[in-house]
PDB file of N, CA and C in Angstrom:
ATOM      1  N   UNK A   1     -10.407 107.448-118.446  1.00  0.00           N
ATOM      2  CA  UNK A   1     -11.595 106.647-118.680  1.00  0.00           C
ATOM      3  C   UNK A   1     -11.200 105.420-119.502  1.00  0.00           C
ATOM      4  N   UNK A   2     -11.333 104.068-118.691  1.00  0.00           N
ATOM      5  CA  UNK A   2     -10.759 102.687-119.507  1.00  0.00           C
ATOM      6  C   UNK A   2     -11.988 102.544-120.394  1.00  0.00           C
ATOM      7  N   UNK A   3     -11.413 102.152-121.954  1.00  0.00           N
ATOM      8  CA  UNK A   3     -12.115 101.981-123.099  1.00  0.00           C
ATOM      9  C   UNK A   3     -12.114 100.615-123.512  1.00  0.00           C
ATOM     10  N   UNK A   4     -13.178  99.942-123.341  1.00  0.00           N
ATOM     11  CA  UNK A   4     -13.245  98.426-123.273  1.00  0.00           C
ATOM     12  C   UNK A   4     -13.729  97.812-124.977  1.00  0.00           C
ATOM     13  N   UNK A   5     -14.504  98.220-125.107  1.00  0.00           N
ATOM     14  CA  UNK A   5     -15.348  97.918-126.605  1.00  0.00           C
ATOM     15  C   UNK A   5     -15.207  96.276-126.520  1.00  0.00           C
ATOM     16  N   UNK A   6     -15.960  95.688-125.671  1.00  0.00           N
ATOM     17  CA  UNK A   6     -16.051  94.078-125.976  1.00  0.00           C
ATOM     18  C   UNK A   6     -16.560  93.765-125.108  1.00  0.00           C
ATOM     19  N   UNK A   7     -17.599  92.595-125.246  1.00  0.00           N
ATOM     20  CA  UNK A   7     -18.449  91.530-124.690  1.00  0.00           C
ATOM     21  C   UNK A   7     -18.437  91.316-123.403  1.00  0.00           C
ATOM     22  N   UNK A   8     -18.914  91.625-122.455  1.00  0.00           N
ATOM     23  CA  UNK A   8     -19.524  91.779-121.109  1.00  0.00           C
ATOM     24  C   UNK A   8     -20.540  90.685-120.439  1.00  0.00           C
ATOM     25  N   UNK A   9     -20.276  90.036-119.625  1.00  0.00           N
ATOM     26  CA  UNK A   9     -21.164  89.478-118.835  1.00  0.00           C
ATOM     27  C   UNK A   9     -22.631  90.250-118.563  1.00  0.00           C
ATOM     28  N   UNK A  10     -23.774  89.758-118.478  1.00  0.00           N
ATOM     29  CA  UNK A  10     -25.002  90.527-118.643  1.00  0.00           C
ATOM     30  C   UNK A  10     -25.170  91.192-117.381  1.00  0.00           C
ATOM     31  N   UNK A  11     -24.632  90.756-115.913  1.00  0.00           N
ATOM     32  CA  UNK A  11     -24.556  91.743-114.797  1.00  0.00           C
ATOM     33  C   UNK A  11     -23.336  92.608-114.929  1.00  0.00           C
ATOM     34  N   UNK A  12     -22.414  92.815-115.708  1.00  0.00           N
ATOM     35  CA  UNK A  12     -21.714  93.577-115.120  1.00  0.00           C
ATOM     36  C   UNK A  12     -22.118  94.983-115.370  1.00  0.00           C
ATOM     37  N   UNK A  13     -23.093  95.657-116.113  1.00  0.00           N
ATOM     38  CA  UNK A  13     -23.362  97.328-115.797  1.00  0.00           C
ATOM     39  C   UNK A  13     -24.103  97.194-114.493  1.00  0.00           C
ATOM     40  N   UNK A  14     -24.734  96.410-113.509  1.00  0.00           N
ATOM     41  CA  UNK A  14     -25.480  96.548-112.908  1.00  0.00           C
ATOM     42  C   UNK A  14     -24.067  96.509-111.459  1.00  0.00           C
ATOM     43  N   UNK A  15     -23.205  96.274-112.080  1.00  0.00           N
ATOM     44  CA  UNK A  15     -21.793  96.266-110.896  1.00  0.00           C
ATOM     45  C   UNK A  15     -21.053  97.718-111.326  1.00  0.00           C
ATOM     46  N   UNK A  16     -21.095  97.725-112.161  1.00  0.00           N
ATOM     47  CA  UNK A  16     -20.704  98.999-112.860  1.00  0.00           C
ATOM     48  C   UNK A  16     -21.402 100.268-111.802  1.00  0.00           C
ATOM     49  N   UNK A  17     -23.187 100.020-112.145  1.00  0.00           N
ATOM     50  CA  UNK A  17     -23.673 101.343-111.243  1.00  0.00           C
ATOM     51  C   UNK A  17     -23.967 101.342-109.711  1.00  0.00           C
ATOM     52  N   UNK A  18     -23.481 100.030-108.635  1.00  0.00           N
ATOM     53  CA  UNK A  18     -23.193  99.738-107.706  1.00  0.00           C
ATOM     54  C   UNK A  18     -22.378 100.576-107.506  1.00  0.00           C
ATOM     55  N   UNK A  19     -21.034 100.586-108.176  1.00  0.00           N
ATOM     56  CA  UNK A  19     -20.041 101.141-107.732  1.00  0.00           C
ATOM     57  C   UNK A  19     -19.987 103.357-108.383  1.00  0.00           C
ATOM     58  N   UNK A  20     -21.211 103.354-108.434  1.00  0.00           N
ATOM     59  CA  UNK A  20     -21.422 104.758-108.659  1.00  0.00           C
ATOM     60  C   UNK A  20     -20.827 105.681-110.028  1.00  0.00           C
ATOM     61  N   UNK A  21     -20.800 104.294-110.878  1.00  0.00           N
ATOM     62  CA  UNK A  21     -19.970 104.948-112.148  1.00  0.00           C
ATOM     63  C   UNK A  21     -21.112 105.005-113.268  1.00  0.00           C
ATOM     64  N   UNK A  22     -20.288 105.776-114.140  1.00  0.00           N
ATOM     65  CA  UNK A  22     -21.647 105.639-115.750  1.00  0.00           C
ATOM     66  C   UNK A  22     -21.045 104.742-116.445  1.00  0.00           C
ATOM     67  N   UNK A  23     -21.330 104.829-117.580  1.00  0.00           N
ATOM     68  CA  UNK A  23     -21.351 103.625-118.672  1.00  0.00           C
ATOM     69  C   UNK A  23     -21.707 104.170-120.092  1.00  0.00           C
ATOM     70  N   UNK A  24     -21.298 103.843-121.380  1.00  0.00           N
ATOM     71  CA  UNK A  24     -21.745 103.739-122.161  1.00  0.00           C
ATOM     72  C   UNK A  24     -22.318 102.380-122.687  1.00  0.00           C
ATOM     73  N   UNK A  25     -23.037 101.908-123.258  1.00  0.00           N
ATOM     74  CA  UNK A  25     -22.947 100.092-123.669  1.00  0.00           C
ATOM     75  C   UNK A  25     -24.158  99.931-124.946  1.00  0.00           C
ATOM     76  N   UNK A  26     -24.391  98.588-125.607  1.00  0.00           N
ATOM     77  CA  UNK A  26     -25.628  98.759-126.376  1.00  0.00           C
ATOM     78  C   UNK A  26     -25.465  97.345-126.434  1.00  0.00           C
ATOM     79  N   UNK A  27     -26.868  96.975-127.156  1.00  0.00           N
ATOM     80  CA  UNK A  27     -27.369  95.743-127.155  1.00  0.00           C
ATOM     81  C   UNK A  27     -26.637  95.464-128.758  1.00  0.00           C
ATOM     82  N   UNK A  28     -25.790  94.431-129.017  1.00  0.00           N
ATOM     83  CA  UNK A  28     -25.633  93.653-130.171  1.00  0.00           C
ATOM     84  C   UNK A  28     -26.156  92.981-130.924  1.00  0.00           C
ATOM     85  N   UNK A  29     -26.086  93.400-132.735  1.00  0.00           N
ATOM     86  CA  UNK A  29     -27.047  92.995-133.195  1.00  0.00           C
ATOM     87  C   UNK A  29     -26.382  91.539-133.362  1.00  0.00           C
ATOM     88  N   UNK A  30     -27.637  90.477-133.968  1.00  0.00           N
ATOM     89  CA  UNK A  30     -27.116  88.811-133.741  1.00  0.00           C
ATOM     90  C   UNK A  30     -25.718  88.743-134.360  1.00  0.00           C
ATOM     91  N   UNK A  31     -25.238  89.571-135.772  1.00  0.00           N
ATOM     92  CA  UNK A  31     -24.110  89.252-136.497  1.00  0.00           C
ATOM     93  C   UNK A  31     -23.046  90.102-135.884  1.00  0.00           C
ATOM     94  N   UNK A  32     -23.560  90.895-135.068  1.00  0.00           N
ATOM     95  CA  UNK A  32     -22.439  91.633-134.142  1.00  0.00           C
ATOM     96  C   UNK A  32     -21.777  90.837-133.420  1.00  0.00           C
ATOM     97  N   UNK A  33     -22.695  90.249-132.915  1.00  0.00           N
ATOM     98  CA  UNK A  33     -22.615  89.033-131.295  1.00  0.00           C
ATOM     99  C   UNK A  33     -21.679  87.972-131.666  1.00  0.00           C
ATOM    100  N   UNK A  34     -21.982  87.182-132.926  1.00  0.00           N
ATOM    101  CA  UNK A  34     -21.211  86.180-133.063  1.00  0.00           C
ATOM    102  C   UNK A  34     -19.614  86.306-133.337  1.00  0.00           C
ATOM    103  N   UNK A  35     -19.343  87.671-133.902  1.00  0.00           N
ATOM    104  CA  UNK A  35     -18.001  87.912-133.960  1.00  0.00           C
ATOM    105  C   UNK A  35     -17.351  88.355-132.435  1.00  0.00           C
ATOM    106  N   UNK A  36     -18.366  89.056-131.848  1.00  0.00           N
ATOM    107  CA  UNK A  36     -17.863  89.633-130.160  1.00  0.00           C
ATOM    108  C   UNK A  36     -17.728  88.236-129.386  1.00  0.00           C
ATOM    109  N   UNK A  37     -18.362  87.019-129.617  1.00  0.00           N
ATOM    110  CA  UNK A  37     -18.438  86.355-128.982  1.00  0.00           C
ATOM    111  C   UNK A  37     -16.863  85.821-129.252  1.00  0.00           C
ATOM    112  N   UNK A  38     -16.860  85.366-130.711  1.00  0.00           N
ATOM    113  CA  UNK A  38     -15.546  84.678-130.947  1.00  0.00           C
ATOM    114  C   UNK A  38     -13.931  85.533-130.462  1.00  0.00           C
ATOM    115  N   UNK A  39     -14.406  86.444-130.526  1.00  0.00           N
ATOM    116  CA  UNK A  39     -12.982  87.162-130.143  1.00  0.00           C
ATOM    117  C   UNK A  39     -13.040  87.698-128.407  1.00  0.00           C
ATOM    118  N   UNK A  40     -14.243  87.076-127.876  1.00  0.00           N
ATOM    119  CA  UNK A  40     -14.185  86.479-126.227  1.00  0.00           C
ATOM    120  C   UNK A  40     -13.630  85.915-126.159  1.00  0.00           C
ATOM    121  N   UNK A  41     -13.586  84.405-127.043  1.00  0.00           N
ATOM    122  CA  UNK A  41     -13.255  83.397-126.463  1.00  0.00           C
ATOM    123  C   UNK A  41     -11.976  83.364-127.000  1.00  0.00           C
ATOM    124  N   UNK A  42     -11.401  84.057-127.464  1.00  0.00           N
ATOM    125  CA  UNK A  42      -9.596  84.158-127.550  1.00  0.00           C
ATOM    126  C   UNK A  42      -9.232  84.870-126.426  1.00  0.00           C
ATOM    127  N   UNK A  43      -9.608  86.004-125.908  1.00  0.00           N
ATOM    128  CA  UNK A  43      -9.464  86.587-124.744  1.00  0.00           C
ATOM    129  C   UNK A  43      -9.707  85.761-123.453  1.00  0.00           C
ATOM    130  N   UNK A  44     -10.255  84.673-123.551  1.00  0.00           N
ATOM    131  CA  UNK A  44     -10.551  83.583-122.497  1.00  0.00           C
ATOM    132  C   UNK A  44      -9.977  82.687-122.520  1.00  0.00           C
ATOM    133  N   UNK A  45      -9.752  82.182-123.687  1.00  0.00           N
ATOM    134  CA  UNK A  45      -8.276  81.125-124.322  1.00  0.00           C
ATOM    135  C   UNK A  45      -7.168  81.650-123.856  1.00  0.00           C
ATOM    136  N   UNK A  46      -6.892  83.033-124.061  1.00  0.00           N
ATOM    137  CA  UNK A  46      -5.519  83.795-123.411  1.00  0.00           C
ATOM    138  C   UNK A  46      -5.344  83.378-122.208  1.00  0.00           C
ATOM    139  N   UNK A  47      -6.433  84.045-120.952  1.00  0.00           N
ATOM    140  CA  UNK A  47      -6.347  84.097-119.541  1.00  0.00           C
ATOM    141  C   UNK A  47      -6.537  82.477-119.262  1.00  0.00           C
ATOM    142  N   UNK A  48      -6.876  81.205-119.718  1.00  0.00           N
ATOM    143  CA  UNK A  48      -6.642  79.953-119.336  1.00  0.00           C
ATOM    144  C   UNK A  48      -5.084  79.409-119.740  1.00  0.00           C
ATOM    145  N   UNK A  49      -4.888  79.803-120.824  1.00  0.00           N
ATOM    146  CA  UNK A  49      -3.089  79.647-121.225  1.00  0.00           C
ATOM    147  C   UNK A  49      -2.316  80.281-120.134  1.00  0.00           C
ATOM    148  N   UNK A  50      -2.452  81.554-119.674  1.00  0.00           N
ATOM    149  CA  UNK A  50      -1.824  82.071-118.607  1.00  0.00           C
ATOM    150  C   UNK A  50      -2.454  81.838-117.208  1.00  0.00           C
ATOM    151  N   UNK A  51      -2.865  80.951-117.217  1.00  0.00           N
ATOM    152  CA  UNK A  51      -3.407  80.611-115.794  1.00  0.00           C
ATOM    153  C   UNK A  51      -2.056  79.962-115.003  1.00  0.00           C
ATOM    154  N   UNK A  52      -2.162  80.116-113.784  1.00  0.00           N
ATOM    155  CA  UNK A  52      -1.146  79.589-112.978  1.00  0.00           C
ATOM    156  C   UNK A  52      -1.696  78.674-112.019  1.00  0.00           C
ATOM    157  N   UNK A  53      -2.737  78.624-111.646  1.00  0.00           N
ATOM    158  CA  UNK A  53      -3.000  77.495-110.945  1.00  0.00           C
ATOM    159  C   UNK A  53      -4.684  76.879-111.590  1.00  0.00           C
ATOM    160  N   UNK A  54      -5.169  75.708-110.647  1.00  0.00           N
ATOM    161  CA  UNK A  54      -6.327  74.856-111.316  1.00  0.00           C
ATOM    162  C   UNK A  54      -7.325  75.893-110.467  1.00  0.00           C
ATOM    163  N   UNK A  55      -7.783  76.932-109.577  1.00  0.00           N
ATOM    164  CA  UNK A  55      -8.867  77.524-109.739  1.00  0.00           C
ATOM    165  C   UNK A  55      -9.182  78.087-110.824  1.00  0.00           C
ATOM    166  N   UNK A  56      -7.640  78.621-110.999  1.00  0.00           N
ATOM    167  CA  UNK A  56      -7.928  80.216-112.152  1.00  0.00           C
ATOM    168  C   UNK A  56      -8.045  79.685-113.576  1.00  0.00           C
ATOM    169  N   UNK A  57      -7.438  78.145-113.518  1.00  0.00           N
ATOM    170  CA  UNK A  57      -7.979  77.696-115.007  1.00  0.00           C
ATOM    171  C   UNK A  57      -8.885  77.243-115.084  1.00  0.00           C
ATOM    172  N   UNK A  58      -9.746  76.762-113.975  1.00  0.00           N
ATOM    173  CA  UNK A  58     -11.573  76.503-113.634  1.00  0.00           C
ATOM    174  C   UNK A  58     -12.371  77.549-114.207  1.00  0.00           C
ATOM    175  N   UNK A  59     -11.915  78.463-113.800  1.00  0.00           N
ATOM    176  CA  UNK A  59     -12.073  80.280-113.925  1.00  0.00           C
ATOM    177  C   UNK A  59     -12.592  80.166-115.567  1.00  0.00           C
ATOM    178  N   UNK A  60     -11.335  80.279-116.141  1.00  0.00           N
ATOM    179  CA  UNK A  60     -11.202  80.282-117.365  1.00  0.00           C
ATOM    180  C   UNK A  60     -12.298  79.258-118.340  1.00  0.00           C
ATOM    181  N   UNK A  61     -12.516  78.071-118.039  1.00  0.00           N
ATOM    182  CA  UNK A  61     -12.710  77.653-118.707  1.00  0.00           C
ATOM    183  C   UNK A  61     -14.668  77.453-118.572  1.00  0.00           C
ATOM    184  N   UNK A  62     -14.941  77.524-117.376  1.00  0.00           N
ATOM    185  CA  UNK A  62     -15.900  77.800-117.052  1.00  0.00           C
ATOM    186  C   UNK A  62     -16.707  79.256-117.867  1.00  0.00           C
ATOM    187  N   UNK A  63     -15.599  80.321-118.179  1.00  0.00           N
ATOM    188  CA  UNK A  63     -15.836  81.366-119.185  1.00  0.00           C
ATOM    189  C   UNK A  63     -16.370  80.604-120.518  1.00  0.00           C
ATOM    190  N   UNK A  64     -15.170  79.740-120.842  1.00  0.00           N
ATOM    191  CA  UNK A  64     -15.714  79.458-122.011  1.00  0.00           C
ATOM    192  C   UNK A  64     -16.744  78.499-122.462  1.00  0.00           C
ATOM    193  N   UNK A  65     -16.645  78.182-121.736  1.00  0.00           N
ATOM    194  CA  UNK A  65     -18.054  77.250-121.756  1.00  0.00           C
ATOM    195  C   UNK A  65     -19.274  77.834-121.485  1.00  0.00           C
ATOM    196  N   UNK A  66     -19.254  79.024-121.063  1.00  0.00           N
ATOM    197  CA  UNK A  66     -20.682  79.921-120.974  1.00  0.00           C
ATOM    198  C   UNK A  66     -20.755  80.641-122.499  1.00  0.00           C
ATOM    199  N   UNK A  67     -19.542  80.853-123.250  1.00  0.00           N
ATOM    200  CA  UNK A  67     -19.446  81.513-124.720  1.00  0.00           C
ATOM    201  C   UNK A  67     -19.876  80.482-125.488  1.00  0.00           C
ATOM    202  N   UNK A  68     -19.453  78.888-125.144  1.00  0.00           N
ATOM    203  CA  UNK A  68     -20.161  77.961-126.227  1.00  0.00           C
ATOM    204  C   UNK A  68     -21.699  77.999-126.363  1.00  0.00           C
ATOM    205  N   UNK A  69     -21.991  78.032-125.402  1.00  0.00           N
ATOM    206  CA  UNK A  69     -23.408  78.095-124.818  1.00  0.00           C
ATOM    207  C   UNK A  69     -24.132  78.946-125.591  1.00  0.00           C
ATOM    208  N   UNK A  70     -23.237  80.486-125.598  1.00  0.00           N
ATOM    209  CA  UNK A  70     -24.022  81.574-126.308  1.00  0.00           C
ATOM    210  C   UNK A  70     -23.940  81.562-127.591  1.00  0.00           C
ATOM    211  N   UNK A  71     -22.788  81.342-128.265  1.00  0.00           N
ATOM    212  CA  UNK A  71     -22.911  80.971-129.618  1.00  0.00           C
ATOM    213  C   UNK A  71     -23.356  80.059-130.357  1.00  0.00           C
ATOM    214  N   UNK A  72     -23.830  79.140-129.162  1.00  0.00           N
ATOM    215  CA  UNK A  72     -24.807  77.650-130.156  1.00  0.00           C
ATOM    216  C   UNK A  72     -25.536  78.187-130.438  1.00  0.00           C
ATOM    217  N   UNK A  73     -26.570  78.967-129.127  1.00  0.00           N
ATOM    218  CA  UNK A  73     -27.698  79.704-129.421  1.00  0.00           C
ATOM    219  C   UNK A  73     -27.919  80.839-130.729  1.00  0.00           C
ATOM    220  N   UNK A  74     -26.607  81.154-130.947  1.00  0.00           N
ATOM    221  CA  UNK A  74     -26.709  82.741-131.809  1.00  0.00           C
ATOM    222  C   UNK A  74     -26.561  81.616-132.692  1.00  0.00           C
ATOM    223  N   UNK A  75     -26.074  80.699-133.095  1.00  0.00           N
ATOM    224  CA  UNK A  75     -26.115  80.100-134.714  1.00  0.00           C
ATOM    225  C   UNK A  75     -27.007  79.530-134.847  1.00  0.00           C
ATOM    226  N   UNK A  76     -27.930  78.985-134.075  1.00  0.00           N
ATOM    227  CA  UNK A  76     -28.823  77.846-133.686  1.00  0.00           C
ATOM    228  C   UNK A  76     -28.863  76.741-133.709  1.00  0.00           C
ATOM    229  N   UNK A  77     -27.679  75.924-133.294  1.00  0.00           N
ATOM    230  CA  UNK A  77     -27.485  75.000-132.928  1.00  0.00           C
ATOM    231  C   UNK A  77     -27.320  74.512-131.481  1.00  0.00           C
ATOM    232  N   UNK A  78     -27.965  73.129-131.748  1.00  0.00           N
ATOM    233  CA  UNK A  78     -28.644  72.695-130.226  1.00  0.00           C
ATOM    234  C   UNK A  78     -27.274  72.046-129.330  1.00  0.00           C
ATOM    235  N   UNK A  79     -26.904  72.058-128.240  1.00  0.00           N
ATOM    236  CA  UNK A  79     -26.076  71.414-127.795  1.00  0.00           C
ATOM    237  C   UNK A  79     -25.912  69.984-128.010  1.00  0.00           C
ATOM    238  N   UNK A  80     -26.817  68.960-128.485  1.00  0.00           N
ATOM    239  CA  UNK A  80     -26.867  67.885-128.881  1.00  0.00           C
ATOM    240  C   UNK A  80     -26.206  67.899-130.404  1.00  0.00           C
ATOM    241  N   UNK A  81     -26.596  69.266-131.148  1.00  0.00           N
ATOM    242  CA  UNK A  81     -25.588  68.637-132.593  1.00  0.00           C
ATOM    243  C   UNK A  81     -24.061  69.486-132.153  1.00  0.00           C
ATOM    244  N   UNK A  82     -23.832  69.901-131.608  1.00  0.00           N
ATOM    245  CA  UNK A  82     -22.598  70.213-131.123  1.00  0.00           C
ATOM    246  C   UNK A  82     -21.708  69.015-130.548  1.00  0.00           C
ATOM    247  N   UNK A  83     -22.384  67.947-129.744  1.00  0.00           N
ATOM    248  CA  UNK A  83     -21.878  66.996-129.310  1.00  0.00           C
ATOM    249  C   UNK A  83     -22.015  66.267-130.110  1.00  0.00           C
ATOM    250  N   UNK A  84     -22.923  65.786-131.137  1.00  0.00           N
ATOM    251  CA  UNK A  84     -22.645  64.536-132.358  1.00  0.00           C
ATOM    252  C   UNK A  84     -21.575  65.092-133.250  1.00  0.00           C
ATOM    253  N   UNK A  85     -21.489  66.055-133.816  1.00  0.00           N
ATOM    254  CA  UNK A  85     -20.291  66.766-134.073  1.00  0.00           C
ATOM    255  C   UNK A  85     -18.651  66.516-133.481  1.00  0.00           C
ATOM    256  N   UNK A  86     -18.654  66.974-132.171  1.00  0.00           N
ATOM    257  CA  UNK A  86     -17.711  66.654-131.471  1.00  0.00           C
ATOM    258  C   UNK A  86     -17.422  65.177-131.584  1.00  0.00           C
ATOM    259  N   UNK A  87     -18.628  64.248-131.538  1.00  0.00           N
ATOM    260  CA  UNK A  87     -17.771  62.721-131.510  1.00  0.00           C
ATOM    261  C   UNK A  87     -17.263  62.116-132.956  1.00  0.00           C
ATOM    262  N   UNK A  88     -18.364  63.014-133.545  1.00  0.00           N
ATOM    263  CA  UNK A  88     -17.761  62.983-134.973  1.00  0.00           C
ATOM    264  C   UNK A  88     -16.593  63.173-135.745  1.00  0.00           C
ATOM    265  N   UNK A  89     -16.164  64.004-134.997  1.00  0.00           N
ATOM    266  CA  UNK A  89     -14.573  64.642-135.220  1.00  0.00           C
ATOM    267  C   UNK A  89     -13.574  63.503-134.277  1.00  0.00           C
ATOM    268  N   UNK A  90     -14.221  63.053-132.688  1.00  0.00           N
ATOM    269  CA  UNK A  90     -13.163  61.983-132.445  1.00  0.00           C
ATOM    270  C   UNK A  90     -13.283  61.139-132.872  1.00  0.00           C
ATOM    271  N   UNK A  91     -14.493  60.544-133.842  1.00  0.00           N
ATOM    272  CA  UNK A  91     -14.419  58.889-134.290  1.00  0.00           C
ATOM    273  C   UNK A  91     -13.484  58.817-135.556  1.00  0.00           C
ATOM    274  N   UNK A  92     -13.601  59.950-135.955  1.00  0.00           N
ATOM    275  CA  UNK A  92     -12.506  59.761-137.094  1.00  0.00           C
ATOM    276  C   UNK A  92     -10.864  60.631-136.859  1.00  0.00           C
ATOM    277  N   UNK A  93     -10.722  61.392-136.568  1.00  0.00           N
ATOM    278  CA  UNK A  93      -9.121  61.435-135.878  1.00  0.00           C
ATOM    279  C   UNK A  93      -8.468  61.711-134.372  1.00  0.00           C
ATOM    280  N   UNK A  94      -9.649  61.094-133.399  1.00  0.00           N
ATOM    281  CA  UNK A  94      -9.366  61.241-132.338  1.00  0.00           C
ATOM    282  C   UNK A  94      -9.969  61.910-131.209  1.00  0.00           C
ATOM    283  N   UNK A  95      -9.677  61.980-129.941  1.00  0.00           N
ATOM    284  CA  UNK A  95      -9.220  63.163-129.477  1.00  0.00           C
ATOM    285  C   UNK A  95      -8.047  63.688-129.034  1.00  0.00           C
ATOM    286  N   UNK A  96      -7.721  63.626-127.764  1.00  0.00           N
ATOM    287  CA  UNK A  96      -6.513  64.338-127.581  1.00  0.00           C
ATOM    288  C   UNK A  96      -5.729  63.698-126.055  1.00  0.00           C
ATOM    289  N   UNK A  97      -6.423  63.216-125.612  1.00  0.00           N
ATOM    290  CA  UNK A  97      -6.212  62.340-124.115  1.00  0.00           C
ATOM    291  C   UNK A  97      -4.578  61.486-124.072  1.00  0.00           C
ATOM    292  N   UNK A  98      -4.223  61.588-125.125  1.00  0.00           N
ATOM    293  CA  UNK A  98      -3.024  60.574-125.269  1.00  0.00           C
ATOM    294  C   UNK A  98      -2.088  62.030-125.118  1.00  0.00           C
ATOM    295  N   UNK A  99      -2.007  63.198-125.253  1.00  0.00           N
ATOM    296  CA  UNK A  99      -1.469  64.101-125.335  1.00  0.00           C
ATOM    297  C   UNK A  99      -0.170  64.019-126.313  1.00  0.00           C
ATOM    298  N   UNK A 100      -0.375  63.663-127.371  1.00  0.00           N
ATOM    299  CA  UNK A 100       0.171  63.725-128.765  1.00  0.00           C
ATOM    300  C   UNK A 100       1.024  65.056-129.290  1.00  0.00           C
ATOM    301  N   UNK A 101       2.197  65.083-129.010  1.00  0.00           N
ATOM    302  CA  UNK A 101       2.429  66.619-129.570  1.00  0.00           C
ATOM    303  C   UNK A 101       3.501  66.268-131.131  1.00  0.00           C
ATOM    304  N   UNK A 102       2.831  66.777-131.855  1.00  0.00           N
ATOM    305  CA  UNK A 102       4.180  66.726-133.160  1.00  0.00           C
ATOM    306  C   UNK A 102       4.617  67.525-133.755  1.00  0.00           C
ATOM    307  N   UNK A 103       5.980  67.338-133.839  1.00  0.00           N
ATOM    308  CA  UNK A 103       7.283  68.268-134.124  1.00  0.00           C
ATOM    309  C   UNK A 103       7.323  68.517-135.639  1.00  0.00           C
ATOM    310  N   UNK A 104       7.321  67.209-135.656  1.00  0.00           N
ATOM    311  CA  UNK A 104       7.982  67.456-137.528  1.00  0.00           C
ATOM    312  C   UNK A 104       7.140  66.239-138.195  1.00  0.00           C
ATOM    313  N   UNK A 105       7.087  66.687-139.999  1.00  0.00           N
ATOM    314  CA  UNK A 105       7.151  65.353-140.833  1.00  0.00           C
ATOM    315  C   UNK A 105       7.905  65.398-141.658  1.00  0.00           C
ATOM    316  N   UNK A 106       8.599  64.006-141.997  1.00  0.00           N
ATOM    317  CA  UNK A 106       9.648  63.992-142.877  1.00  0.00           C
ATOM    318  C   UNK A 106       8.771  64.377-144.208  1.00  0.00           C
ATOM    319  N   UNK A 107       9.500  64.931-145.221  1.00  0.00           N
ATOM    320  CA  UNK A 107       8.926  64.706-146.691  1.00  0.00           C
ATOM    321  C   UNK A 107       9.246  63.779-147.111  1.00  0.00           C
ATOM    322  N   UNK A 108       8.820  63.005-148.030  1.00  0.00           N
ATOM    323  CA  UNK A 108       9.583  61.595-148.788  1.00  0.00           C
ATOM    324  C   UNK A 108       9.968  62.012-149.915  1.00  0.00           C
TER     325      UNK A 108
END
């Protein structure tokens, strides 16, 4: 019997008893959720890092973007201060489009 203990898409028991199986499961309380959520989206961060081609990282990221979604909601923040936020963070150091990677800094 595979032992999952983590965050589920809201159809999947209903695929679960399609396929003639039981289930254990429960509804999460809000401060439950926000930690299940965040340690989704490392498990979704994983499977887009190991993606091998551009469906399966569509796949992926399309995951996570349904977890942003849920955790704006669980903190209550609106997708609009999520995005003034976001530009907020590029007006002052960027974003990432130049694909910038750094190695080292000297000390002086």
């Amino acid at each position: 019997m595979p032992i999952y203990n983590k965050l589920v898409r809201d159809k999947i028991l209903e695929v679960i008893e399609t396929k003639g199986l039981s289930y254990h499961a429960r509804i999460l309380e809000p401060s439950e959720l926000i930690k299940a959520i965040k340690a989704k989206m490392i498990e979704e961060a994983t499977e887009f890092y190991e993606a091998e081609c551009r469906e399966e990282s569509v796949e992926e990221l399309a995951d996570i973007l349904e977890l942003l979604h849920i955790a704006i909601g669980v903190l209550g923040v609106s997708f609009e201060e999520l995005e003034e936020t976001r530009e907020h963070k590029r007006n002052a150091r960027g974003g990432f489009e130049k694909g910038i990677y750094l190695i080292d800094v000297v000390d002086q």
